[in-house]
PDB file of N, CA and C in Angstrom:
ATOM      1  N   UNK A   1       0.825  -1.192   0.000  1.00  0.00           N
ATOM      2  CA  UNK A   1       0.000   0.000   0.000  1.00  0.00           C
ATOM      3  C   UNK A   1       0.870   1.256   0.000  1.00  0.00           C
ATOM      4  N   UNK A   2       0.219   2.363  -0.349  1.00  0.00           N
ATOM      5  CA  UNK A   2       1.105   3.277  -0.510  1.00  0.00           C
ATOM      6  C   UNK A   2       0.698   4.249   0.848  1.00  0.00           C
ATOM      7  N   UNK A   3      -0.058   3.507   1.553  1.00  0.00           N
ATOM      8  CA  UNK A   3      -0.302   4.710   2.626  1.00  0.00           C
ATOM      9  C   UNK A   3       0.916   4.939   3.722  1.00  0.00           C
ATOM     10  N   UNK A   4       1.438   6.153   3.652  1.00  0.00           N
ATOM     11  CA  UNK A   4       2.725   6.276   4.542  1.00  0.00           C
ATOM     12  C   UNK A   4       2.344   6.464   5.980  1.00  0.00           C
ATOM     13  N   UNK A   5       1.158   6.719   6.819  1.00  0.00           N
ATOM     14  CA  UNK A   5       0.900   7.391   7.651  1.00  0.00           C
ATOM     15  C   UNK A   5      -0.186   8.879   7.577  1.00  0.00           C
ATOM     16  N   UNK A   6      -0.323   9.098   6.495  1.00  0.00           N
ATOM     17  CA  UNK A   6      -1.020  10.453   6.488  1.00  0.00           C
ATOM     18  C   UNK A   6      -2.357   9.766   5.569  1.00  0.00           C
ATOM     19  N   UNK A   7      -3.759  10.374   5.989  1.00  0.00           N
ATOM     20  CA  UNK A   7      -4.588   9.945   5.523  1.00  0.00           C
ATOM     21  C   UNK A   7      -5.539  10.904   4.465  1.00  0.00           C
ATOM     22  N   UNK A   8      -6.011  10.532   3.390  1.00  0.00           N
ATOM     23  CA  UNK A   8      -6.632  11.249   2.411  1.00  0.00           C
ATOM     24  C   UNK A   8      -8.308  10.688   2.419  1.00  0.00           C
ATOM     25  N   UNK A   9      -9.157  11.552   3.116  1.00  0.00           N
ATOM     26  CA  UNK A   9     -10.213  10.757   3.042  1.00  0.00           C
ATOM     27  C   UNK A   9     -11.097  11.554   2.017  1.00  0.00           C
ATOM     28  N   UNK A  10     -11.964  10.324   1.322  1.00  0.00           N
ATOM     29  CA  UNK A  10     -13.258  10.476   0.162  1.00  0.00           C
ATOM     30  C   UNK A  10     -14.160  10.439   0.892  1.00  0.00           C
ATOM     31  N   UNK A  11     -15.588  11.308   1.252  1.00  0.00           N
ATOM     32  CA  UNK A  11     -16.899  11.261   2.004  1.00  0.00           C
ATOM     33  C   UNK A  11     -17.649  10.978   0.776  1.00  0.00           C
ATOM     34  N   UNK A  12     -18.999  10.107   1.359  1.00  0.00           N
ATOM     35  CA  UNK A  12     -19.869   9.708  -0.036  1.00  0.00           C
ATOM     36  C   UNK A  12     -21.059   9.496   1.047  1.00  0.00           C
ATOM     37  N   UNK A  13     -22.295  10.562   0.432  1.00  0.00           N
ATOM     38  CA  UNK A  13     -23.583  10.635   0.867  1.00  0.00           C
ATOM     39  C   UNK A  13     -24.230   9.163   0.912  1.00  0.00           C
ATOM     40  N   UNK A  14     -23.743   9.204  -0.339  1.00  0.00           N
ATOM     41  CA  UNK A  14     -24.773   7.211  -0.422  1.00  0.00           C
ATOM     42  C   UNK A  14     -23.943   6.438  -1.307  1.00  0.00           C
ATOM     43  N   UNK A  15     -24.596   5.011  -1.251  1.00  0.00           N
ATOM     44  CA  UNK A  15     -23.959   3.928  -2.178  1.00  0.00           C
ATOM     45  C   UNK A  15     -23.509   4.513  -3.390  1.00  0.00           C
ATOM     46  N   UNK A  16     -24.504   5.313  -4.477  1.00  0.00           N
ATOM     47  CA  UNK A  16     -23.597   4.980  -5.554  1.00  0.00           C
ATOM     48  C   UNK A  16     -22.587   6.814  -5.953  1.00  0.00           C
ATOM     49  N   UNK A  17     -22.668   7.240  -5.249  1.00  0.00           N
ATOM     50  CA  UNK A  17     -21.611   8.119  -4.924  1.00  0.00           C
ATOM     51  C   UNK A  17     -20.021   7.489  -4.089  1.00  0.00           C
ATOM     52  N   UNK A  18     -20.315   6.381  -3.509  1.00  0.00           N
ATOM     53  CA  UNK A  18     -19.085   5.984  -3.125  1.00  0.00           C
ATOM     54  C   UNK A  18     -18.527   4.824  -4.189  1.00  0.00           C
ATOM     55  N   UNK A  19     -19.717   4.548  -5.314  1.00  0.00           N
ATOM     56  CA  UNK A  19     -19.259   3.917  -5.804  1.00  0.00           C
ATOM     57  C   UNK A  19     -18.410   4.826  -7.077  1.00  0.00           C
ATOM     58  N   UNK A  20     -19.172   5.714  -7.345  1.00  0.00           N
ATOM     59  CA  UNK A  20     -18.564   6.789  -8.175  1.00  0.00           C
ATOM     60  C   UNK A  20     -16.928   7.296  -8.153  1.00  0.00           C
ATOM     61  N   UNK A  21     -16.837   7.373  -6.136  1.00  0.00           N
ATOM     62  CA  UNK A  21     -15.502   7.474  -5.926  1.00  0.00           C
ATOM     63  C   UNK A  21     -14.665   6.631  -6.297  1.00  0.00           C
ATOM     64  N   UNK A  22     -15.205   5.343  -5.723  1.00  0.00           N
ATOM     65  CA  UNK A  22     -13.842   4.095  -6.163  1.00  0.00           C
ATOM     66  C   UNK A  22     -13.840   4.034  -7.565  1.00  0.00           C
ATOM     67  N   UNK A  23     -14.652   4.727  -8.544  1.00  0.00           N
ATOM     68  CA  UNK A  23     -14.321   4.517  -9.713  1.00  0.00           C
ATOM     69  C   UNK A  23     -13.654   5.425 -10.417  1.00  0.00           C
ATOM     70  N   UNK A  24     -12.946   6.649  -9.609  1.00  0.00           N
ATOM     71  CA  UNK A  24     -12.171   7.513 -10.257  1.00  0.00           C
ATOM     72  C   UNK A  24     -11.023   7.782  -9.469  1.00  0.00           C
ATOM     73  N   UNK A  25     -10.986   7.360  -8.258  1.00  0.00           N
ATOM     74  CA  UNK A  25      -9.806   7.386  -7.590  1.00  0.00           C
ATOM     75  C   UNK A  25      -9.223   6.269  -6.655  1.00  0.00           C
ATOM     76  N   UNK A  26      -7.829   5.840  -6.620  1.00  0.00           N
ATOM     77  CA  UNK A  26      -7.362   5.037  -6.259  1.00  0.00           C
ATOM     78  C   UNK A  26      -7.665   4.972  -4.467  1.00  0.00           C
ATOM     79  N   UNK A  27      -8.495   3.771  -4.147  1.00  0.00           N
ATOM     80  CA  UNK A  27      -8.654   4.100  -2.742  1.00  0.00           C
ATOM     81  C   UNK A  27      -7.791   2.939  -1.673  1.00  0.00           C
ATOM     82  N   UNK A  28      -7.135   2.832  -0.916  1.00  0.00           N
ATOM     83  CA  UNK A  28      -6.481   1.724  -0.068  1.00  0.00           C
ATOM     84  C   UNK A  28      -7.369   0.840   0.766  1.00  0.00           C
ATOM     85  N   UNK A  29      -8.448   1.987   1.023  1.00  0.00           N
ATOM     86  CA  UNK A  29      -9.261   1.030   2.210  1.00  0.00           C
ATOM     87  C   UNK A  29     -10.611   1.681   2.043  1.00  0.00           C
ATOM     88  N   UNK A  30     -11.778   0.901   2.323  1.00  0.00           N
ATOM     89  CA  UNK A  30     -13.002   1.292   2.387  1.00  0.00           C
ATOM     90  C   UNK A  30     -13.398   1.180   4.160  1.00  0.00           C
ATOM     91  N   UNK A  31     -14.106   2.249   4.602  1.00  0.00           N
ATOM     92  CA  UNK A  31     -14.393   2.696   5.735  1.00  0.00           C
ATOM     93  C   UNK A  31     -15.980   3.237   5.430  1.00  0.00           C
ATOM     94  N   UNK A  32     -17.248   1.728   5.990  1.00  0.00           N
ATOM     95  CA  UNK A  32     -18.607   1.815   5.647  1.00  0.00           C
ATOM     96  C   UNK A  32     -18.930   1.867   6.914  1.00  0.00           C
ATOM     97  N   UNK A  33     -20.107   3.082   7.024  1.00  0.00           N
ATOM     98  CA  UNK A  33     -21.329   3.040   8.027  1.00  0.00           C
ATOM     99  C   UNK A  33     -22.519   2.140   7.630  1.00  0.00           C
ATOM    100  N   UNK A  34     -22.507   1.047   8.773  1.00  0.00           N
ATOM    101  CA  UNK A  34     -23.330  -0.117   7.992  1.00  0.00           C
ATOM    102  C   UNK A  34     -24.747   0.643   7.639  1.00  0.00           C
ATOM    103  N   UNK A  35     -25.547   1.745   8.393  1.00  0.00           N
ATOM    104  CA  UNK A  35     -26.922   2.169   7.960  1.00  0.00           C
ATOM    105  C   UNK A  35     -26.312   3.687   7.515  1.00  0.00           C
ATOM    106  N   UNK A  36     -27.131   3.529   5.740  1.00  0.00           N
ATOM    107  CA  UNK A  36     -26.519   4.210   4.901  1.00  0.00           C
ATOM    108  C   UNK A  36     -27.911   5.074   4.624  1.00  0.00           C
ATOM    109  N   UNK A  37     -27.900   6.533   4.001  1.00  0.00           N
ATOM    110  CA  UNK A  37     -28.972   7.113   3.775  1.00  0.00           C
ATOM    111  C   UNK A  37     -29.674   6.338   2.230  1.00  0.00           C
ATOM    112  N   UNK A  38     -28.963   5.549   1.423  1.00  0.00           N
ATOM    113  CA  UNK A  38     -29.467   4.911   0.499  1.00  0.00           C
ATOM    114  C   UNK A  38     -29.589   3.535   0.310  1.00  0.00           C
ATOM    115  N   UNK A  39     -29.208   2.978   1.890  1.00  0.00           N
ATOM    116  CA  UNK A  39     -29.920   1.341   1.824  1.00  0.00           C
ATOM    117  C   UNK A  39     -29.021   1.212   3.050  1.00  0.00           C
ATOM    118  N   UNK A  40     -28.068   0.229   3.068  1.00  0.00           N
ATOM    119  CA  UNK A  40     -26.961  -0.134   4.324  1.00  0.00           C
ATOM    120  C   UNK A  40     -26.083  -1.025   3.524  1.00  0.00           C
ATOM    121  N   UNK A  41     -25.095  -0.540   4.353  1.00  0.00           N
ATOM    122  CA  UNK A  41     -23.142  -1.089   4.348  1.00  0.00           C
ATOM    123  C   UNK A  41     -23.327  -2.619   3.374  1.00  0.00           C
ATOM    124  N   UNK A  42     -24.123  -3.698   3.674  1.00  0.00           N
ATOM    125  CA  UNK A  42     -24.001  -4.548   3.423  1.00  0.00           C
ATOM    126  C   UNK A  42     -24.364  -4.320   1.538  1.00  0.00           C
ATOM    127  N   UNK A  43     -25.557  -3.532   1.293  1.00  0.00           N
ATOM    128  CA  UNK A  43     -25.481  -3.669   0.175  1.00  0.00           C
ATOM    129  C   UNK A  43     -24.360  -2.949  -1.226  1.00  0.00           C
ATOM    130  N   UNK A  44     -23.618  -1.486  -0.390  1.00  0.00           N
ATOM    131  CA  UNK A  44     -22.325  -1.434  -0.722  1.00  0.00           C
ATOM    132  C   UNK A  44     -21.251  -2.318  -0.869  1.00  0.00           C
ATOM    133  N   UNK A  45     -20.766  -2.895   0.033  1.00  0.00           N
ATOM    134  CA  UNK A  45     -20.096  -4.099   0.233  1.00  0.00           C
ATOM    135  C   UNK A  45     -20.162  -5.353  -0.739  1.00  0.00           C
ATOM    136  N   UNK A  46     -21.483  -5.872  -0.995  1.00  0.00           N
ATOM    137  CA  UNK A  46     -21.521  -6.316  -2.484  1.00  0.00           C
ATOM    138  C   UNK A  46     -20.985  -5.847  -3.764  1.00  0.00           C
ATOM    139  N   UNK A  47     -21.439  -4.597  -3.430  1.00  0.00           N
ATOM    140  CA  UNK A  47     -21.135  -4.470  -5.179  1.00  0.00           C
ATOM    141  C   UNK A  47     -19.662  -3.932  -5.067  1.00  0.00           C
ATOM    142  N   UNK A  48     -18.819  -3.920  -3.838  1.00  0.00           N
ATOM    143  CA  UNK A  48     -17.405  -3.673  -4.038  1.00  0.00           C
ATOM    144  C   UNK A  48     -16.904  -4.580  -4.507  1.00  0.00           C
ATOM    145  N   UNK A  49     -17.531  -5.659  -3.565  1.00  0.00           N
ATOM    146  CA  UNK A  49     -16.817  -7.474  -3.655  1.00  0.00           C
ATOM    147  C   UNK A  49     -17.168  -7.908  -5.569  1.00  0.00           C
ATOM    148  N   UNK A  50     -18.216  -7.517  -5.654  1.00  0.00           N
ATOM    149  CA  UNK A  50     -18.619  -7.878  -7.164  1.00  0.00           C
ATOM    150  C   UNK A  50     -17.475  -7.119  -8.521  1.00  0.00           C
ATOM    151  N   UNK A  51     -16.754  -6.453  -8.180  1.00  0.00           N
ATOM    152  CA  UNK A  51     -16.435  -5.759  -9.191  1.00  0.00           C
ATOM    153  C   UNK A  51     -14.844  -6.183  -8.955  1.00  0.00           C
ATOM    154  N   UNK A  52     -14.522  -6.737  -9.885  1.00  0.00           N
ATOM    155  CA  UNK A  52     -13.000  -7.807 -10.002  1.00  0.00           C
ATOM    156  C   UNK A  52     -11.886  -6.672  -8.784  1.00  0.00           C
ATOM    157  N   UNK A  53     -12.056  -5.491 -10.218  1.00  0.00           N
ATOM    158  CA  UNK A  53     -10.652  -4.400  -9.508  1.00  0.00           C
ATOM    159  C   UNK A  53     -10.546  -4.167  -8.169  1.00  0.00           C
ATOM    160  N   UNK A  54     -12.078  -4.265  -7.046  1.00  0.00           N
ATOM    161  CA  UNK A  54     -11.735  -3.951  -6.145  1.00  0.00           C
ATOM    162  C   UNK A  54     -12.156  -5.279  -5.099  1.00  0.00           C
ATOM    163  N   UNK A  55     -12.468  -6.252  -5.383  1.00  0.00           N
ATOM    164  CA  UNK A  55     -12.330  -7.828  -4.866  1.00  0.00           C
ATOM    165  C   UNK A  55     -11.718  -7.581  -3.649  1.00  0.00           C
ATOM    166  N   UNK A  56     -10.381  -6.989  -3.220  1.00  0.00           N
ATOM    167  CA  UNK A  56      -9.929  -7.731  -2.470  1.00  0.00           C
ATOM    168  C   UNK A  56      -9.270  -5.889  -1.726  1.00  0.00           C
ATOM    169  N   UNK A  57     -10.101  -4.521  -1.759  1.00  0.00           N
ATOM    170  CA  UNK A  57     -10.372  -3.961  -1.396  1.00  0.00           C
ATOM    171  C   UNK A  57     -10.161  -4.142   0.492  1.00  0.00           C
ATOM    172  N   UNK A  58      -9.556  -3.949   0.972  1.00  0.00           N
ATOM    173  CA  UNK A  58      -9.501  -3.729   2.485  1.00  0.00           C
ATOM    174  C   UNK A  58     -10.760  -2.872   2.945  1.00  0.00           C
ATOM    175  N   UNK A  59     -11.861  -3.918   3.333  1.00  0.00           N
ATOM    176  CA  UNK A  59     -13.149  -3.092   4.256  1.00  0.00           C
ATOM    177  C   UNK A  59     -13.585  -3.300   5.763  1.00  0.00           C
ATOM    178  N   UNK A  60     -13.374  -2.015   6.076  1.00  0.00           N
ATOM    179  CA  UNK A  60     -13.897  -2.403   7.430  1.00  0.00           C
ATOM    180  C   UNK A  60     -15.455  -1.368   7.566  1.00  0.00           C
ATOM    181  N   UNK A  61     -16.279  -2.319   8.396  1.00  0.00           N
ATOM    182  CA  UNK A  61     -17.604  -1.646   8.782  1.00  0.00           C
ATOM    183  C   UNK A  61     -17.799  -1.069   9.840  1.00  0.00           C
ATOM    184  N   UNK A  62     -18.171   0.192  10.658  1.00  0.00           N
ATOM    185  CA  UNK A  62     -18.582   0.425  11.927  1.00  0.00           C
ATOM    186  C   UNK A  62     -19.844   0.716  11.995  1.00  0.00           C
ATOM    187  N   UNK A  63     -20.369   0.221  13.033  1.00  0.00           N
ATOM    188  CA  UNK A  63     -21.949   0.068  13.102  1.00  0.00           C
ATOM    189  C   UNK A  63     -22.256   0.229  14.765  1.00  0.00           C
ATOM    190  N   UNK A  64     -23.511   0.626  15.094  1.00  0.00           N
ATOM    191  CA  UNK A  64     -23.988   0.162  16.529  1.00  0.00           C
ATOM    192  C   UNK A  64     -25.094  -0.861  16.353  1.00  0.00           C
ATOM    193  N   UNK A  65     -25.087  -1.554  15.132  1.00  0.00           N
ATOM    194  CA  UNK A  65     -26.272  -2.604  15.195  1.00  0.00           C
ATOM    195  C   UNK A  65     -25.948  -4.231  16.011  1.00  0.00           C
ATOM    196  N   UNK A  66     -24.523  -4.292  16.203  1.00  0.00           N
ATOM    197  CA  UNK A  66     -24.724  -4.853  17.012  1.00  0.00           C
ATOM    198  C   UNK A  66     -24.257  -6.506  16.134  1.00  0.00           C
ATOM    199  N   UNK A  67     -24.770  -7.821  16.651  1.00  0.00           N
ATOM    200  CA  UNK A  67     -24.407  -8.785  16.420  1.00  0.00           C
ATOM    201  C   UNK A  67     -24.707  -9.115  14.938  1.00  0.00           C
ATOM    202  N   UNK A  68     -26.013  -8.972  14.638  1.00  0.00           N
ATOM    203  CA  UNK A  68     -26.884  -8.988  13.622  1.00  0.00           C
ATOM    204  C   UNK A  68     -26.529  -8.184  12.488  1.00  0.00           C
ATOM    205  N   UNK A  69     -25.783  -7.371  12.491  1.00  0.00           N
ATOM    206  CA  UNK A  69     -25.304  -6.044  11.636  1.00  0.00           C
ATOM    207  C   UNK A  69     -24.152  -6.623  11.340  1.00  0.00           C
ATOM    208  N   UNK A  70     -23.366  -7.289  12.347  1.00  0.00           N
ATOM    209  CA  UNK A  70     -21.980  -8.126  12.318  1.00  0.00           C
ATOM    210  C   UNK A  70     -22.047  -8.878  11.536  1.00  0.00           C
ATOM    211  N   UNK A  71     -22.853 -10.010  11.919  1.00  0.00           N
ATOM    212  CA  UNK A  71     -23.181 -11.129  10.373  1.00  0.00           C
ATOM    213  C   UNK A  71     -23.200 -10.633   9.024  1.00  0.00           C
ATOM    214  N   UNK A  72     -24.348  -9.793   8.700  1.00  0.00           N
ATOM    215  CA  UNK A  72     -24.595  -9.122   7.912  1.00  0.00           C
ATOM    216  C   UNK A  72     -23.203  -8.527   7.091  1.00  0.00           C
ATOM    217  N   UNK A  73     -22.734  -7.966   7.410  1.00  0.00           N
ATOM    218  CA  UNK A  73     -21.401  -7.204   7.124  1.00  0.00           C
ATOM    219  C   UNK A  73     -20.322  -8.040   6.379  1.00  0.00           C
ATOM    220  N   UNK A  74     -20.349  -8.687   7.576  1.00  0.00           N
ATOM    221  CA  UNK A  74     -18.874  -9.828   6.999  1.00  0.00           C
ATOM    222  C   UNK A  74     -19.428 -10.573   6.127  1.00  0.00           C
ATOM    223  N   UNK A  75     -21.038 -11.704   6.380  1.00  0.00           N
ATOM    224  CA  UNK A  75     -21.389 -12.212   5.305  1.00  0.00           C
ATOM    225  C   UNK A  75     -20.997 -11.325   3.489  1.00  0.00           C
ATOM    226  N   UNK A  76     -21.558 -10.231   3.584  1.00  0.00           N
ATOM    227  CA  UNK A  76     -21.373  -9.453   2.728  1.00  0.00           C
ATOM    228  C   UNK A  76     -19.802  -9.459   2.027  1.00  0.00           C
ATOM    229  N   UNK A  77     -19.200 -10.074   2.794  1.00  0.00           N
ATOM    230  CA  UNK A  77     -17.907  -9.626   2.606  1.00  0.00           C
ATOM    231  C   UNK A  77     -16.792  -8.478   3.216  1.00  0.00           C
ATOM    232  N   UNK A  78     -17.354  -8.188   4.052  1.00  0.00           N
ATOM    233  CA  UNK A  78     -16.567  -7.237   4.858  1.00  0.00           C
ATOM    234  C   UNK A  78     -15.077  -7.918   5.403  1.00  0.00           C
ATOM    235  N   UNK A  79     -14.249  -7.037   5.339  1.00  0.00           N
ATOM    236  CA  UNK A  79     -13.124  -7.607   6.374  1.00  0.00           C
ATOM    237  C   UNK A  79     -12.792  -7.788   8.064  1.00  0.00           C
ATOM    238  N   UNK A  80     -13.744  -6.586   8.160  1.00  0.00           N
ATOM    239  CA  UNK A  80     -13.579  -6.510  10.049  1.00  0.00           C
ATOM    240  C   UNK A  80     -14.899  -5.655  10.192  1.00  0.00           C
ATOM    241  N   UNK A  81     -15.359  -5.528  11.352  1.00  0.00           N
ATOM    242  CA  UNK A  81     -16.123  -5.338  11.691  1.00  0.00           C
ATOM    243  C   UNK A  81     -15.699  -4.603  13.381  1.00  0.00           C
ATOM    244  N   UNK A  82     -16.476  -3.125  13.480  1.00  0.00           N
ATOM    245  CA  UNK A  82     -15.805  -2.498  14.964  1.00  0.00           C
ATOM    246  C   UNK A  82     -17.590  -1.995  14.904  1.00  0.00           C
ATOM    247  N   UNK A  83     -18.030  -1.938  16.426  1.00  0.00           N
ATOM    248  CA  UNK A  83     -18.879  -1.201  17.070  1.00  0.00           C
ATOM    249  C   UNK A  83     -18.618  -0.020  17.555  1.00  0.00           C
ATOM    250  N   UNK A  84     -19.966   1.108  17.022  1.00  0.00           N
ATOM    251  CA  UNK A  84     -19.662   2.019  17.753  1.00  0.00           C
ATOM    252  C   UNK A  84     -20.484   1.874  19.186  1.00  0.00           C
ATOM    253  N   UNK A  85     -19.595   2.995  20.112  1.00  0.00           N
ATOM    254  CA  UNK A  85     -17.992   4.089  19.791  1.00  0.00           C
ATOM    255  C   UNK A  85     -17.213   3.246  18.779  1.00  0.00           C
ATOM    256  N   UNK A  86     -15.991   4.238  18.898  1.00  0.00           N
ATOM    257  CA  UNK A  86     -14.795   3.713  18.185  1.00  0.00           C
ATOM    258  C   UNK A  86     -14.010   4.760  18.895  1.00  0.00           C
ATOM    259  N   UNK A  87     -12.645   4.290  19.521  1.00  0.00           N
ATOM    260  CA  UNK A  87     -11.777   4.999  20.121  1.00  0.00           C
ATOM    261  C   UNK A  87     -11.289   5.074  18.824  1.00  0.00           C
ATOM    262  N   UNK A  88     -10.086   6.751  18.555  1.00  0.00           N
ATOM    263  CA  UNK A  88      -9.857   7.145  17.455  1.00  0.00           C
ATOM    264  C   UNK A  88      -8.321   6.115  17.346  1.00  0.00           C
ATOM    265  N   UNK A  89      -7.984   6.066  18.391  1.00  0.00           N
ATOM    266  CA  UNK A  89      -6.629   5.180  18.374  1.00  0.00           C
ATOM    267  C   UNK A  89      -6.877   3.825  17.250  1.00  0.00           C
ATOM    268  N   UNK A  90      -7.749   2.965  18.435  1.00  0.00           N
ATOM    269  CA  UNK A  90      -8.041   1.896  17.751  1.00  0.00           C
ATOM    270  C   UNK A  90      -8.298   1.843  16.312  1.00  0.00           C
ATOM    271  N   UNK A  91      -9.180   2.828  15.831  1.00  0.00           N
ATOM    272  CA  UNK A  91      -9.722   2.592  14.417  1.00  0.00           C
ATOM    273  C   UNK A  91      -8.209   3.001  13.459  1.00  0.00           C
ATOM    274  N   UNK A  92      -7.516   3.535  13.988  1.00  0.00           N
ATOM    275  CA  UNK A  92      -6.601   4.457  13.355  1.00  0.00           C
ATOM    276  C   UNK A  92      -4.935   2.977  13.148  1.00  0.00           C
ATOM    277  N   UNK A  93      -5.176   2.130  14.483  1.00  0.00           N
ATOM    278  CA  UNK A  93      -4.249   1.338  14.244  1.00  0.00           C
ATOM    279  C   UNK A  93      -5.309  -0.119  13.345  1.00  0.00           C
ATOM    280  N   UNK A  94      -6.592  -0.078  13.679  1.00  0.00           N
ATOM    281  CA  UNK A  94      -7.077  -1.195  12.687  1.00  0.00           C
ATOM    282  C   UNK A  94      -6.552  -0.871  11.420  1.00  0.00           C
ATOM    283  N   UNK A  95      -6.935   0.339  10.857  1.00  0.00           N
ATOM    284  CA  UNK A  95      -6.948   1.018   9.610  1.00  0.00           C
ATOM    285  C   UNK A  95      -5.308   0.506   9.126  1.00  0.00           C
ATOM    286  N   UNK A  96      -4.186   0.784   9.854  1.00  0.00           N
ATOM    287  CA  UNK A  96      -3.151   0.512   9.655  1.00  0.00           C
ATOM    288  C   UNK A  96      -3.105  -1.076   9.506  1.00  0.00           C
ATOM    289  N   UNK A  97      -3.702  -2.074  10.207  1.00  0.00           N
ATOM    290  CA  UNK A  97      -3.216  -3.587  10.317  1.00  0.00           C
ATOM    291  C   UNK A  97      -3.879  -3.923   9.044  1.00  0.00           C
ATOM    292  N   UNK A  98      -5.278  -3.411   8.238  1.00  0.00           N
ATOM    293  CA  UNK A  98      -5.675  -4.131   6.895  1.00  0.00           C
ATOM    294  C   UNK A  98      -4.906  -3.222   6.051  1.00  0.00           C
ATOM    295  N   UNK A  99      -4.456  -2.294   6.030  1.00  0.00           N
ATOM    296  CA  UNK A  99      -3.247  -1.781   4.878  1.00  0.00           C
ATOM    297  C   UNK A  99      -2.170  -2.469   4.930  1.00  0.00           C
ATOM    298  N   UNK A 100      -1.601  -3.333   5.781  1.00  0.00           N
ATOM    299  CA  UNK A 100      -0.572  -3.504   5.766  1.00  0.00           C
ATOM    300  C   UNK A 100       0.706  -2.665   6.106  1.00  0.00           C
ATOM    301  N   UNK A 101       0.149  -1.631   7.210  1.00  0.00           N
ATOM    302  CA  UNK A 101       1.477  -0.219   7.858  1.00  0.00           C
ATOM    303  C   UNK A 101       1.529  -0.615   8.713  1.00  0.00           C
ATOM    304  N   UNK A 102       2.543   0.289   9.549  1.00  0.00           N
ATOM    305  CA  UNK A 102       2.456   0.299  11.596  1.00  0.00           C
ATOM    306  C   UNK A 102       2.465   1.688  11.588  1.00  0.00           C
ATOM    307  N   UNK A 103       1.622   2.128  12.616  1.00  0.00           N
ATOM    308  CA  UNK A 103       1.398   2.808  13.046  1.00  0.00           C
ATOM    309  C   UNK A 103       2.922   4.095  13.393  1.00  0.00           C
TER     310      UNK A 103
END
């Protein structure tokens, strides 16, 4: 990955605005709120997993739904899965362990 430590983040109102993003700019990691204003995380998450180039996309989900939202997620294909809260540390060294950095 090319992430050195400094982070460049893309915001996307809904699914296919974030899909819009990954389709014009190179992204390292996807960072989904599982309940989305245009459906939820899980059905993003498909169509990341569906699309060859980004298959294997580093995703993590944060949610307060809880166990059920958990399934959901990873079934989907998610990579990890964190409840909110989210201490900023933690998310910040997860973020680092599916890129492949240290902190």
């Amino acid at each position: 990955s090319a992430w050195g430590g400094a982070l460049e983040l893309h915001g996307a109102g809904d699914i296919e605005q974030a899909l819009e993003i990954l389709r014009q700019t190179p992204i390292d990691l996807a960072l989904v709120d599982y309940f989305l204003a245009s459906g939820v995380g899980a059905d993003l998450i498909r169509s990341i997993r569906g699309e060859p180039r980004w298959a294997h996309l580093p995703t993590l989900v944060i949610s307060v739904g809880g166990d059920g939202v958990r399934s959901q997620a990873l079934a989907a294909g998610a990579d990890l899965y964190l409840d909110k809260p989210v201490l900023l540390k933690h998310l910040l060294n997860t973020l680092h362990a599916l890129v492949g950095t240290t902190p």
